[in-house]
Protein backbone atom coordinates (compact mmCIF):
# COMPACT_ATOMS: atom_id res chain seq x y z
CA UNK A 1 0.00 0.00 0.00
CA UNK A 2 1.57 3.07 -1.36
CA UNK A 3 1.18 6.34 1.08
CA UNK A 4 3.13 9.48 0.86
CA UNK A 5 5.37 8.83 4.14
CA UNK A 6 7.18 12.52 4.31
CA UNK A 7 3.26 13.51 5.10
CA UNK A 8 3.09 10.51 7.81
CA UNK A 9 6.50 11.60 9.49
CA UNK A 10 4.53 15.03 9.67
CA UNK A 11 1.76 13.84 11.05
CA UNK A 12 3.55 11.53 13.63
CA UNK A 13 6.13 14.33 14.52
CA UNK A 14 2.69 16.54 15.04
CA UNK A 15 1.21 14.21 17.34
CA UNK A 16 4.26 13.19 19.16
CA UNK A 17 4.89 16.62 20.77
CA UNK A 18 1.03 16.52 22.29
CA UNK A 19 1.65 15.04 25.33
CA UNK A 20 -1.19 12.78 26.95
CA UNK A 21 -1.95 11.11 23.87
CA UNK A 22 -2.18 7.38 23.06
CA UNK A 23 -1.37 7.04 19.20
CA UNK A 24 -1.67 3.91 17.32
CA UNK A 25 -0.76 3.75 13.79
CA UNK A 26 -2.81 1.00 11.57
CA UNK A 27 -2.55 0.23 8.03
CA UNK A 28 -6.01 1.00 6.51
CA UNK A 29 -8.14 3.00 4.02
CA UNK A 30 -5.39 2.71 1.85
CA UNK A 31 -2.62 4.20 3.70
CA UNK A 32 -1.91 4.77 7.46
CA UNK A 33 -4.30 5.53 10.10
CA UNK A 34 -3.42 7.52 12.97
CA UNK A 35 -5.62 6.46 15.87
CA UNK A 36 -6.15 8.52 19.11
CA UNK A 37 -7.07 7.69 21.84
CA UNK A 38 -8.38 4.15 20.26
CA UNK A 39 -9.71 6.80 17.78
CA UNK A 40 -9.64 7.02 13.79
CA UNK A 41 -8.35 10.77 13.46
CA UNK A 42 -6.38 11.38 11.13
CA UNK A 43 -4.95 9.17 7.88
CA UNK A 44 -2.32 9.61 4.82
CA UNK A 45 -4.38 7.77 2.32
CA UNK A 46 -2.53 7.80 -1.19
CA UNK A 47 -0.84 11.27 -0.84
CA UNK A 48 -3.78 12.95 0.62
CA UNK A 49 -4.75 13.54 4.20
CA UNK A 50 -8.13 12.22 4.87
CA UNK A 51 -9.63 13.78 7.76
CA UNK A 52 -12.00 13.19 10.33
CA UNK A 53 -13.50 16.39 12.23
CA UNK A 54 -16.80 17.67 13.41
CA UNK A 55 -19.86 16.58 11.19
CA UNK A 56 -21.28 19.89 12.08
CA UNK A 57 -18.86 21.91 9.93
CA UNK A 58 -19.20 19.37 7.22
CA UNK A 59 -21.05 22.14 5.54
CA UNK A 60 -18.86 24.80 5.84
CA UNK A 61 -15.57 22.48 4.47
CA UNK A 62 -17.45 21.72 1.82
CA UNK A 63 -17.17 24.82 -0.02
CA UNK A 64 -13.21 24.98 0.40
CA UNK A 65 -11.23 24.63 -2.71
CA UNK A 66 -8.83 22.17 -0.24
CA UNK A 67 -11.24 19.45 0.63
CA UNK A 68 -12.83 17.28 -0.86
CA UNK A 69 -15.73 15.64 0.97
CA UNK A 70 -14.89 11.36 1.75
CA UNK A 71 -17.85 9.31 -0.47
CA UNK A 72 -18.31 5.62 -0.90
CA UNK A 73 -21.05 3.76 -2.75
CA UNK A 74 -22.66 7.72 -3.66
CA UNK A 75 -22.84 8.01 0.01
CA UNK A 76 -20.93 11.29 1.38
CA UNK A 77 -19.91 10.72 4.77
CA UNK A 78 -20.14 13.74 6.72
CA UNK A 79 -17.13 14.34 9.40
CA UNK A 80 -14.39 12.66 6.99
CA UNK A 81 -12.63 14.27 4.27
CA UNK A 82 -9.78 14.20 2.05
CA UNK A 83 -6.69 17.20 1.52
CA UNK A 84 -5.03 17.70 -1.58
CA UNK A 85 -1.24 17.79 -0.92
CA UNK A 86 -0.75 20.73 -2.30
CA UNK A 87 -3.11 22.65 0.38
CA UNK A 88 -0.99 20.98 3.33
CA UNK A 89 2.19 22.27 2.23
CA UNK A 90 2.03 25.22 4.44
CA UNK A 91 2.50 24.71 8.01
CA UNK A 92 -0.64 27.32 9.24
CA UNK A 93 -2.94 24.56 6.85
CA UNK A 94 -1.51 21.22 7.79
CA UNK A 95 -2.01 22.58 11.51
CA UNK A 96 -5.01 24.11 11.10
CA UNK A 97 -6.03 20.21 9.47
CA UNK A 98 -5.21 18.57 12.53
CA UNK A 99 -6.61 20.54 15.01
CA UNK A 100 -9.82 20.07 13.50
CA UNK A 101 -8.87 16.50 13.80
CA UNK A 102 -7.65 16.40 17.47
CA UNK A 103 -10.49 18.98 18.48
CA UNK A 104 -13.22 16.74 17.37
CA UNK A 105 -11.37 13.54 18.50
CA UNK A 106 -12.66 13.69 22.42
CA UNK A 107 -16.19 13.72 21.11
CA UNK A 108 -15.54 11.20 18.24
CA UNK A 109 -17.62 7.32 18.56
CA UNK A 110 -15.26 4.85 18.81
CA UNK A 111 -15.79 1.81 16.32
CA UNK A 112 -16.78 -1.43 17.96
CA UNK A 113 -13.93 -3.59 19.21
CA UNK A 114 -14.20 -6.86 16.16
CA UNK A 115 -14.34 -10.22 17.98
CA UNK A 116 -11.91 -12.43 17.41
């Protein structure tokens, strides 16, 4: 699975220097997953960032130029949402990306735990 990993060292070096966090990184939705706090929250997926943030201001991202909203079967899903690279080149956008990501993240529903 081919992921752009300069934008996953950016992301990990991002979360690292949060401190209280528990990060697990998971190979999925075509890339890497950065869980939080057992959390989806942010991913590198291909060389986008896909994003997962308030549902709320799904609306409101949706008329950016930078994001493009996350569908699947003609189904948007409201909350997730991929970044072009070339609008998280700056660091005030890539930061202003995650703290949507880690703002929403305390409120965020866990996925169910898959039984073995």
């Amino acid at each position: 699975m081919a992921y752009d990993l300069k934008l996953a060292d950016r992301i990990r070096a991002y979360l690292a220097d949060i401190p209280g966090l528990d990060i697990e990184e998971k190979e999925m939705f075509k890339g890497l997953t950065f869980m939080v706090n057992e959390k989806m929250c942010v991913c590198v997926s291909g060389d986008e960032m896909m994003v997962r943030f308030d549902p709320a201001l799904h609306d409101t991202f949706a008329e950016r130029q930078d994001f493009r909203p996350m569908t699947s079967g003609g189904r948007v899903y409201t909350g997730y949402g991929y970044i072009s690279p070339d609008y998280v080149r700056s660091e005030k956008d890539f930061t202003f990306w995650m703290q949507q990501c880690l703002d929403f993240n305390p409120r965020a529903k866990a996925s169910g735990k898959k039984k073995k």
